[in-house]
Protein backbone atom coordinates (compact mmCIF):
# COMPACT_ATOMS: atom_id res chain seq x y z
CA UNK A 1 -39.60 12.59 -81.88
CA UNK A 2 -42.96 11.01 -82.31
CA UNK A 3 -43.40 9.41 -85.65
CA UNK A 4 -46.54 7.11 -85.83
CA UNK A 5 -48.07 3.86 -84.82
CA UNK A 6 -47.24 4.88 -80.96
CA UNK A 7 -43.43 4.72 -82.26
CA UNK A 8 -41.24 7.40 -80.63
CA UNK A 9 -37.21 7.43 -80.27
CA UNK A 10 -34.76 8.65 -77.39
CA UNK A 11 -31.13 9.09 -76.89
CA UNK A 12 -29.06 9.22 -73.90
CA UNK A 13 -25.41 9.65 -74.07
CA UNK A 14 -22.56 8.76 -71.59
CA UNK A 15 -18.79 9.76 -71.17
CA UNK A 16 -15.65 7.65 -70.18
CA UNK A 17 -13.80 7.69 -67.24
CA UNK A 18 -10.99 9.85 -68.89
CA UNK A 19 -13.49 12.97 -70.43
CA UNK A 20 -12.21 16.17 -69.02
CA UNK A 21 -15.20 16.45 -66.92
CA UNK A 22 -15.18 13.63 -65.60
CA UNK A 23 -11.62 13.60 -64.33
CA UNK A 24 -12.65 16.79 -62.25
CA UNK A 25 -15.96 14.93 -60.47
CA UNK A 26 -13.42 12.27 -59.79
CA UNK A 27 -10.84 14.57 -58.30
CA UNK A 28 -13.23 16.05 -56.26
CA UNK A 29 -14.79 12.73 -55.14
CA UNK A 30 -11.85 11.45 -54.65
CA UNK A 31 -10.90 14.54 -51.77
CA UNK A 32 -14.19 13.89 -50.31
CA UNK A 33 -13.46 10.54 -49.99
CA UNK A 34 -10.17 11.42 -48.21
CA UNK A 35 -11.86 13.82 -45.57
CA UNK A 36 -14.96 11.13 -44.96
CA UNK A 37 -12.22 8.25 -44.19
CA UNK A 38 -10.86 10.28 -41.53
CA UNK A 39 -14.02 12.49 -40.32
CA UNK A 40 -17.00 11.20 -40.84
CA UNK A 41 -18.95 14.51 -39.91
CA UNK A 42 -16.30 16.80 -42.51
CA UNK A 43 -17.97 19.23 -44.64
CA UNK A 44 -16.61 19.01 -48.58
CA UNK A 45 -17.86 20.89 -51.34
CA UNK A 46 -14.78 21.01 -54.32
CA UNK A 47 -14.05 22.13 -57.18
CA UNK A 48 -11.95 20.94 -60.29
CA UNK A 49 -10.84 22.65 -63.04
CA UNK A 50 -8.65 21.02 -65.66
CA UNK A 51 -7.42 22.10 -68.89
CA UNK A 52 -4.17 22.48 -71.13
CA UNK A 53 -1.12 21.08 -69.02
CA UNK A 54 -3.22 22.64 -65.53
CA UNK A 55 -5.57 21.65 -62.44
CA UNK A 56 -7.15 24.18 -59.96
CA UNK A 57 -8.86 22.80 -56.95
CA UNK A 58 -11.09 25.25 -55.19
CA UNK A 59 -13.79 25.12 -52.45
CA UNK A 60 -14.43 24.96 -48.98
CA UNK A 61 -13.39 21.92 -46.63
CA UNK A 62 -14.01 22.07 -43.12
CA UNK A 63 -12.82 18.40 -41.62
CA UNK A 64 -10.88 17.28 -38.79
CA UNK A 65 -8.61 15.91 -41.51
CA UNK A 66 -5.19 15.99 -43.36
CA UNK A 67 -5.36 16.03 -46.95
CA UNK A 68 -3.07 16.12 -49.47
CA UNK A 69 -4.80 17.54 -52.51
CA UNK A 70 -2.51 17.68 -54.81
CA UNK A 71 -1.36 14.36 -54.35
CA UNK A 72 -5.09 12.67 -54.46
CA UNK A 73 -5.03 14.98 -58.09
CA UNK A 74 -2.15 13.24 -59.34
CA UNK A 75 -3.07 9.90 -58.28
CA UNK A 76 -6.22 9.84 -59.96
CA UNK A 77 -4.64 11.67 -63.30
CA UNK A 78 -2.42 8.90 -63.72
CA UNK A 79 -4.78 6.02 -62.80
CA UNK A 80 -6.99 7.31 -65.77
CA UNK A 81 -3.74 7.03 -68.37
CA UNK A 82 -2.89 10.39 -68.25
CA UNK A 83 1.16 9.86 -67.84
CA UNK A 84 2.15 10.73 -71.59
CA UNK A 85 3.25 14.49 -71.71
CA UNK A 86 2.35 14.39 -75.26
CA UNK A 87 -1.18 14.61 -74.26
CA UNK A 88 -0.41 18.39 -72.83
CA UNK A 89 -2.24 17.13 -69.60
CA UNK A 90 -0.69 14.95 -67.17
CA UNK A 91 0.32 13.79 -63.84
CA UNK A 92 3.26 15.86 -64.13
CA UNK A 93 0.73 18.95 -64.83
CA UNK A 94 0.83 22.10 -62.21
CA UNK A 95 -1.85 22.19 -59.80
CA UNK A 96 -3.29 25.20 -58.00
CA UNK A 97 -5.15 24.71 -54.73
CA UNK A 98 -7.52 27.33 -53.45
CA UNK A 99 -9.50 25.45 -50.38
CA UNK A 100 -11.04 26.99 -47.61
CA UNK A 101 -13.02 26.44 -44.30
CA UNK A 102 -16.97 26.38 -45.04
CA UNK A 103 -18.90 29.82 -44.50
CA UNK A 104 -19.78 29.74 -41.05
CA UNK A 105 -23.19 31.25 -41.97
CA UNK A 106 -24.00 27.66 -43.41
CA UNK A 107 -22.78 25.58 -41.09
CA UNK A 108 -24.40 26.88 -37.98
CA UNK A 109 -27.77 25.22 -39.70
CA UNK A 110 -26.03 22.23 -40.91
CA UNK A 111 -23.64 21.12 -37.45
CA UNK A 112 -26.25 23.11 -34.84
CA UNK A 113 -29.81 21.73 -36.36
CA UNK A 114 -28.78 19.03 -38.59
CA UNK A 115 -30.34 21.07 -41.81
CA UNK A 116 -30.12 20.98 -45.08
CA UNK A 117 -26.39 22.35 -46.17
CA UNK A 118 -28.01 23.84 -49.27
CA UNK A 119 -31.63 24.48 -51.19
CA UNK A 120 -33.02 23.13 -53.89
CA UNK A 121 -35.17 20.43 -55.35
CA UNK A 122 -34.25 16.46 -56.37
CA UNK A 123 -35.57 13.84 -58.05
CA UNK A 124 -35.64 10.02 -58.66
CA UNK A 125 -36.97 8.08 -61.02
CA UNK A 126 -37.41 4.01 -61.62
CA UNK A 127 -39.02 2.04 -64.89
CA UNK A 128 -39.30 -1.45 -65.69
CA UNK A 129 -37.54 -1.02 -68.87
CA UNK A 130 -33.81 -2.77 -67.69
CA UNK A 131 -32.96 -5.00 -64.48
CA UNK A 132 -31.56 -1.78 -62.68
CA UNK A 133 -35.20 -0.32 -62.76
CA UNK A 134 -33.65 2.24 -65.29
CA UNK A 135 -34.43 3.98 -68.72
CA UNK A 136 -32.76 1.50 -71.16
CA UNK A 137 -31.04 4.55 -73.32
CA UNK A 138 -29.08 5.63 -70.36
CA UNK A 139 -28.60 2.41 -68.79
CA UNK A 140 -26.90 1.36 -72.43
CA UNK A 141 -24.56 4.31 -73.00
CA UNK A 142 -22.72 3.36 -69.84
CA UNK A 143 -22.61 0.08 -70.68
CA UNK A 144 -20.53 1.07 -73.84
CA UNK A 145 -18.56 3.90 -71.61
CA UNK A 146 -17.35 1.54 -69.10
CA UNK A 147 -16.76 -1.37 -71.90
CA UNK A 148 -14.75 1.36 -73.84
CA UNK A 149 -12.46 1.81 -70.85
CA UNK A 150 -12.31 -2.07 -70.26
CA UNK A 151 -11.10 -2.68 -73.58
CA UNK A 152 -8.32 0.21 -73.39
CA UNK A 153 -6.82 -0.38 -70.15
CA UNK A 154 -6.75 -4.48 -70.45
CA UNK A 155 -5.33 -3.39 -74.23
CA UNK A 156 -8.01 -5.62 -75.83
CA UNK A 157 -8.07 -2.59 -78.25
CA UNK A 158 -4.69 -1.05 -77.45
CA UNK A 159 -4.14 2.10 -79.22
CA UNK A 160 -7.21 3.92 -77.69
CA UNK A 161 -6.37 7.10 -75.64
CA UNK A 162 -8.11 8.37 -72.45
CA UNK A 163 -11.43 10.16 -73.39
CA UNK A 164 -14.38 9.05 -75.48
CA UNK A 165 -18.03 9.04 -75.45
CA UNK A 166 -21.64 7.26 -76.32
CA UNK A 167 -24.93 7.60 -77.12
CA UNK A 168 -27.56 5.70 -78.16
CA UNK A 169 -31.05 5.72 -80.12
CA UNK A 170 -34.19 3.59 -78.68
CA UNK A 171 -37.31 2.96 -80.71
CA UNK A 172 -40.00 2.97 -78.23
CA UNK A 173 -43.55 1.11 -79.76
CA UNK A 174 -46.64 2.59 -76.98
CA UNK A 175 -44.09 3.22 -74.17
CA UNK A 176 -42.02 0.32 -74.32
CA UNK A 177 -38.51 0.39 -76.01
CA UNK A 178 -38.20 -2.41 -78.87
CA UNK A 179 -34.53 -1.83 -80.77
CA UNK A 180 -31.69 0.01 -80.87
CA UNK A 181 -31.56 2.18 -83.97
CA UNK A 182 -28.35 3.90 -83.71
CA UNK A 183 -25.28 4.17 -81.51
CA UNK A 184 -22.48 6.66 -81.45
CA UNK A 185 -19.33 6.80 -80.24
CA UNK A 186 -15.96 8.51 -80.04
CA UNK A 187 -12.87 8.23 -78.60
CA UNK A 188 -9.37 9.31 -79.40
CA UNK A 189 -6.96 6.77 -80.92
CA UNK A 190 -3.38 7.02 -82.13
CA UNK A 191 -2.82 8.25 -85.74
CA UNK A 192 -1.36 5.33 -87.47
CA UNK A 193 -4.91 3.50 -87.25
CA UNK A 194 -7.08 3.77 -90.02
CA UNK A 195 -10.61 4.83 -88.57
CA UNK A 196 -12.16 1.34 -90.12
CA UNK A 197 -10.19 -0.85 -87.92
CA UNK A 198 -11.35 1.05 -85.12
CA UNK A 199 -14.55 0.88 -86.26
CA UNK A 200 -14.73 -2.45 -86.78
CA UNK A 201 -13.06 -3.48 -83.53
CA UNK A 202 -15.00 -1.13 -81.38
CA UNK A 203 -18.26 -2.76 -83.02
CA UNK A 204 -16.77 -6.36 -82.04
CA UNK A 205 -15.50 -5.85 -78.62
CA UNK A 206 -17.60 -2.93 -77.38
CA UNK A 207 -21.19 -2.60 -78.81
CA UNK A 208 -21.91 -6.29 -79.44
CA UNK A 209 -21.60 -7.51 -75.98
CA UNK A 210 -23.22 -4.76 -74.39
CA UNK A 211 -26.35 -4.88 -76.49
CA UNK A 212 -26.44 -8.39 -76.49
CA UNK A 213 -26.61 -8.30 -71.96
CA UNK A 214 -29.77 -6.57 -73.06
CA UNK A 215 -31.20 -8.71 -76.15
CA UNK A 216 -30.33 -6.09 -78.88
CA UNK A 217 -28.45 -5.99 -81.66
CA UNK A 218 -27.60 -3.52 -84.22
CA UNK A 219 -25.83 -3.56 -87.92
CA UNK A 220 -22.10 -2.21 -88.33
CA UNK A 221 -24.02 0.18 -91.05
CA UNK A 222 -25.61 1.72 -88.11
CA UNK A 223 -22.36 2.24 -85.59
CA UNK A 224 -21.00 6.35 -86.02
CA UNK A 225 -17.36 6.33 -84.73
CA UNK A 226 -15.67 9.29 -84.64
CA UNK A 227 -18.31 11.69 -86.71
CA UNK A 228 -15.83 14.02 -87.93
CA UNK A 229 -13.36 10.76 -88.93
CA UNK A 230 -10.59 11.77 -87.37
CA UNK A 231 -9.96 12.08 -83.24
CA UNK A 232 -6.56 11.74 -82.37
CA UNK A 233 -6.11 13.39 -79.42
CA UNK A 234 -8.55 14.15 -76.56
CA UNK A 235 -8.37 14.97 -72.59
CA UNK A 236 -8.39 18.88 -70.85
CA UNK A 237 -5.74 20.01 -73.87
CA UNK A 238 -8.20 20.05 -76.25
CA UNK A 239 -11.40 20.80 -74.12
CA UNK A 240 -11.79 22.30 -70.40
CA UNK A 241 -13.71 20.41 -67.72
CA UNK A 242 -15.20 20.88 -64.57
CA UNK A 243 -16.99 19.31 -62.06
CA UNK A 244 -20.19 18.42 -61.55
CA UNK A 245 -20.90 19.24 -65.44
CA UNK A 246 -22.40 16.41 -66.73
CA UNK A 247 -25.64 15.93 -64.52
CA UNK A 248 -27.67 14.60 -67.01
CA UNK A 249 -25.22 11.60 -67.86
CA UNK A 250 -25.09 11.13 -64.09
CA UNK A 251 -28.98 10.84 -63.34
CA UNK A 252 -31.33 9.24 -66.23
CA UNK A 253 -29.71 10.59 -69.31
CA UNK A 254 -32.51 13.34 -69.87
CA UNK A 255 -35.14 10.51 -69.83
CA UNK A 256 -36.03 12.16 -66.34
CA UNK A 257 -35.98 15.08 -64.32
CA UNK A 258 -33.01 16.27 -61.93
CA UNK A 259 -32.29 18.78 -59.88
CA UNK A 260 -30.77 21.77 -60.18
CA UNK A 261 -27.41 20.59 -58.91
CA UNK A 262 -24.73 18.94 -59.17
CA UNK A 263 -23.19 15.45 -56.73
CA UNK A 264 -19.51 15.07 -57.11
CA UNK A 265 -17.46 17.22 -54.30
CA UNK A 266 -20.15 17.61 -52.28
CA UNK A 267 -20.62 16.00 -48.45
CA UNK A 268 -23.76 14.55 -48.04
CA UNK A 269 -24.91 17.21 -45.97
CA UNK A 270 -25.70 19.16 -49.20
CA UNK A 271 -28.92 17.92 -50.26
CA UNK A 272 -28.66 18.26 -53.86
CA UNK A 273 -26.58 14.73 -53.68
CA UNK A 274 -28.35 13.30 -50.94
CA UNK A 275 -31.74 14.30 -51.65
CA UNK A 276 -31.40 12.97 -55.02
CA UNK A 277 -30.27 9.63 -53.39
CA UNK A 278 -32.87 9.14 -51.30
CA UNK A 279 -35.84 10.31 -54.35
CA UNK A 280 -34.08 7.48 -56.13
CA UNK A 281 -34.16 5.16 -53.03
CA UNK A 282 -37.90 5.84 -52.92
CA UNK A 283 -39.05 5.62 -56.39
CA UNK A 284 -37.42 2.51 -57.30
CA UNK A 285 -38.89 0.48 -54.28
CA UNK A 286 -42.36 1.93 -55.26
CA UNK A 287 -41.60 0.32 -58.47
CA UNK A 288 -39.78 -2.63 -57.19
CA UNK A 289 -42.24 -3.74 -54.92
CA UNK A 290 -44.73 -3.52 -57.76
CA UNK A 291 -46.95 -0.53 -56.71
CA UNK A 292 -46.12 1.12 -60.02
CA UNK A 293 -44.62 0.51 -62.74
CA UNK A 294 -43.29 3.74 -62.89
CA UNK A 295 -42.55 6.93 -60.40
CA UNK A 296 -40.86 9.78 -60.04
CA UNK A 297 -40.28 11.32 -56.47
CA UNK A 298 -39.80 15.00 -55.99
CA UNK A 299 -38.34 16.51 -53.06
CA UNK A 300 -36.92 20.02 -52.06
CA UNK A 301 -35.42 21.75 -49.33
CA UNK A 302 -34.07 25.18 -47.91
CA UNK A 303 -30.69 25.75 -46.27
CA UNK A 304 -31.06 24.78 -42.85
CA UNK A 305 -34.28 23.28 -43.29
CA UNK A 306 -34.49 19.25 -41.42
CA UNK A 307 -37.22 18.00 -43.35
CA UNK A 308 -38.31 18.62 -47.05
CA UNK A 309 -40.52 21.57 -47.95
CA UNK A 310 -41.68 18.88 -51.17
CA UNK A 311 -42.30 15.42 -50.90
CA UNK A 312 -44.18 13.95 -53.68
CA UNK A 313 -44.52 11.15 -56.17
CA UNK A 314 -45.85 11.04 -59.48
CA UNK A 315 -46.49 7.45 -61.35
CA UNK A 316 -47.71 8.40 -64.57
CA UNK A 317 -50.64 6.86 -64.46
CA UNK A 318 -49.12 3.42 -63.58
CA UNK A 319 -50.09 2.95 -60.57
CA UNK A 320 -51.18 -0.33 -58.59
CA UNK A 321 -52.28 1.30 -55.30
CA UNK A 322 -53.58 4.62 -54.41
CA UNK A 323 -51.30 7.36 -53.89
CA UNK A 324 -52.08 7.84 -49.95
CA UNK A 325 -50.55 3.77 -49.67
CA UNK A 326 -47.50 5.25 -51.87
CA UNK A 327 -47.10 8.13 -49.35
CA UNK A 328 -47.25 5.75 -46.54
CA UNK A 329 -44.99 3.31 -47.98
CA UNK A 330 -42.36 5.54 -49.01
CA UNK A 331 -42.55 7.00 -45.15
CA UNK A 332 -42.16 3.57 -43.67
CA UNK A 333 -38.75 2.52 -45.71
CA UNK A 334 -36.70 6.21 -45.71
CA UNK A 335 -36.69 9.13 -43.02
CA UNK A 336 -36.51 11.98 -45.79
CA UNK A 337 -35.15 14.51 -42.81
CA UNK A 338 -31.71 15.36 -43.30
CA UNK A 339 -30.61 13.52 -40.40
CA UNK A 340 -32.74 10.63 -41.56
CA UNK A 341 -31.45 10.26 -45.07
CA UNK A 342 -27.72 10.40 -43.73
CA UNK A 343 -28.33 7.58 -41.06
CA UNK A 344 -30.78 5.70 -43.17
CA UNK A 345 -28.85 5.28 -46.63
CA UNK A 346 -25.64 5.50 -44.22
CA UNK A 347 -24.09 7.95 -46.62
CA UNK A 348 -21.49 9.65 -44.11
CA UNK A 349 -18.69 7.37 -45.02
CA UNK A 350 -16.21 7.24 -48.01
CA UNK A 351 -17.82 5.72 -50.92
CA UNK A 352 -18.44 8.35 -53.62
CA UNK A 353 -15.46 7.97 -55.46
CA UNK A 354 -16.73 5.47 -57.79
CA UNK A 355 -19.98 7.45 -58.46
CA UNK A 356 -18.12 9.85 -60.42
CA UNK A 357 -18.16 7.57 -63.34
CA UNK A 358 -20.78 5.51 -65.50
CA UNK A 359 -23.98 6.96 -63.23
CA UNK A 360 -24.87 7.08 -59.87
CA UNK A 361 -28.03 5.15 -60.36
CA UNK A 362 -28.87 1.41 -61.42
CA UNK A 363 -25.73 -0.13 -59.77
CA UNK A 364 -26.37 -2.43 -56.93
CA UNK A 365 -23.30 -1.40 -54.93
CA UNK A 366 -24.46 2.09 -53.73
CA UNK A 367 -27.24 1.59 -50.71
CA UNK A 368 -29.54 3.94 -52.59
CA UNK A 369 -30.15 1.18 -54.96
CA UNK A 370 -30.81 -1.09 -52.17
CA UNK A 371 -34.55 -3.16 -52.35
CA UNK A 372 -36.46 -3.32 -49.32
């Protein structure tokens, strides 16, 4: 919304570890975690489907591995809090497994040329605006996600239940973000708390340290908790997820441009969550090494294809070398071939379990985020 002055506003949202969809990318992380730790080369892509008091796994696995899917379901169900039956989703929940080996039409280009185990185009992006090299709206609402949870499972704020949400309004002045206007959030709590105290408590232990990492502040007047005033009781019973539904809270939180597909389940074989790794690799050395201040990198690929069909980068006019030293930079650090990507970002190993939650960009522990 442009107003005037060079003043504009943006919102990003984010979801807790416990929202319906989420529970499903975690699932199916969580299997593809479980083939990767005993093959390495195993093809995943898996599905989740949870709703009222039910889980259905589906997809293709082809792995020189034993897994126990329903098991790795319940495991993570009750490590997000779901044990209460009152909650009409649990642990204790029936689960339906539909897996199957891989279509052998895709693999031969995937296992015989080391190709691309799907099409489609990626992107990365990087900004100066936070530490992470990430759009401050985005980079905030999973600050107050992963607070949210914090609180709730070290019962700083006990009577919260699994589920929840954020979002949050920047003022930008010519490009450059300069207060918070607004945040939102909700997230189920039990019935005998008046929505105040939850108000006031979530302002206290939630929103005013995690503005404060970033030098903002806001008024209690302009905190939203639970819009409708009353949330009691959230999870799959009272809406359906599914994985890989939230792509936009798991890339730049609509300040950017992603792909057409999803991450979570999926082997890094598949390009849409490798490919995107690797754009986001790229652009945020171009801007950490301070040859932009900020790029977006677009690649895209056909099944079977080794090497990208589109490799590009765009810096909006922010640029501090030409874009044929870009090109030649981003060729130097990352190998965008299939084959390279996988070796270079060493991404054939089980880590993608915790990428189902709070983002998959601006967190130092993933080697996509590493600086070169």
């Amino acid at each position: 919304m442009i107003k005037s002055n060079g003043i504009t506003t943006f919102t990003s949202e984010s979801v807790c570890a416990g929202h319906p969809d989420k529970i499903c990318d975690q699932i199916s992380d969580a299997i593809l975690d479980a083939v990767l730790a005993q093959d390495r080369y195993g093809h995943v892509a898996c599905e989740t489907l949870v709703g009222f008091n039910r889980v259905v796994i589906a997809g293709e696995v082809t792995a020189n591995a034993k897994v126990d899917f329903k098991k790795i379901a319940k495991e993570q169900i009750r490590r997000l809090g779901y044990t209460d039956s009152l909650y009409n989703f649990s642990d204790k929940s029936p689960i339906e497994v539909y897996v199957h080996e891989q279509s052998p039409e895709i693999a031969v280009g995937v296992k015989k040329d080391k190709g691309a185990g799907d099409q489609g185009m990626m992107f990365g992006f990087a900004c100066r605006e936070t530490p992470q090299f990430m759009p401050l709206p985005i980079t905030l609402a999973h600050g107050l996600t992963k607070r949210m949870d914090q609180v709730r499972e070290e019962k700083l704020v006990p009577y919260l239940r699994p589920d929840g949400k954020s979002q949050v309004t920047i003022e930008y002045k010519n490009g450059k973000p300069v207060r918070v206007l607004q945040v939102v959030i909700a997230v189920p709590h039990e019935e005998s708390i008046n929505l105040n105290q939850v108000k006031k408590e979530l302002y206290n232990t939630v929103v005013i340290p995690v503005l404060d990492q970033y030098g903002f502040k806001i008024n209690i007047k302009d905190l939203i908790v639970n819009g409708t005033g009353v949330w009691h009781w959230g999870g799959p019973a009272s809406d359906c997820g599914v994985t890989g539904r939230k792509i936009v809270v798991d890339t730049y939180g609509g300040y950017a441009r992603v792909g057409g597909g999803c991450f979570s389940g999926k082997d890094p074989t598949k390009v849409d969550r490798s490919g995107a790794y690797a754009a986001r690799f790229l652009a945020k050395n171009v801007v950490a090494n301070k040859l932009a201040d900020k790029a977006e990198v677009r690649l895209a690929y056909f099944i079977g294809a080794k090497r990208p069909t589109m490799q590009e980068v765009e810096t909006f006019g922010t640029a501090k070398k030409s874009h044929k030293v870009l090109i030649s930079f981003m060729n130097k650090i990352l190998d965008t071939s299939v084959e390279g990507i996988l070796e270079g970002l060493d991404l054939q190993r089980p880590i993608y379990l915790p990428t189902a939650i709070y983002g998959h960009f601006g967190r130092e522990e993933f080697p996509w985020e590493r600086i070169v």
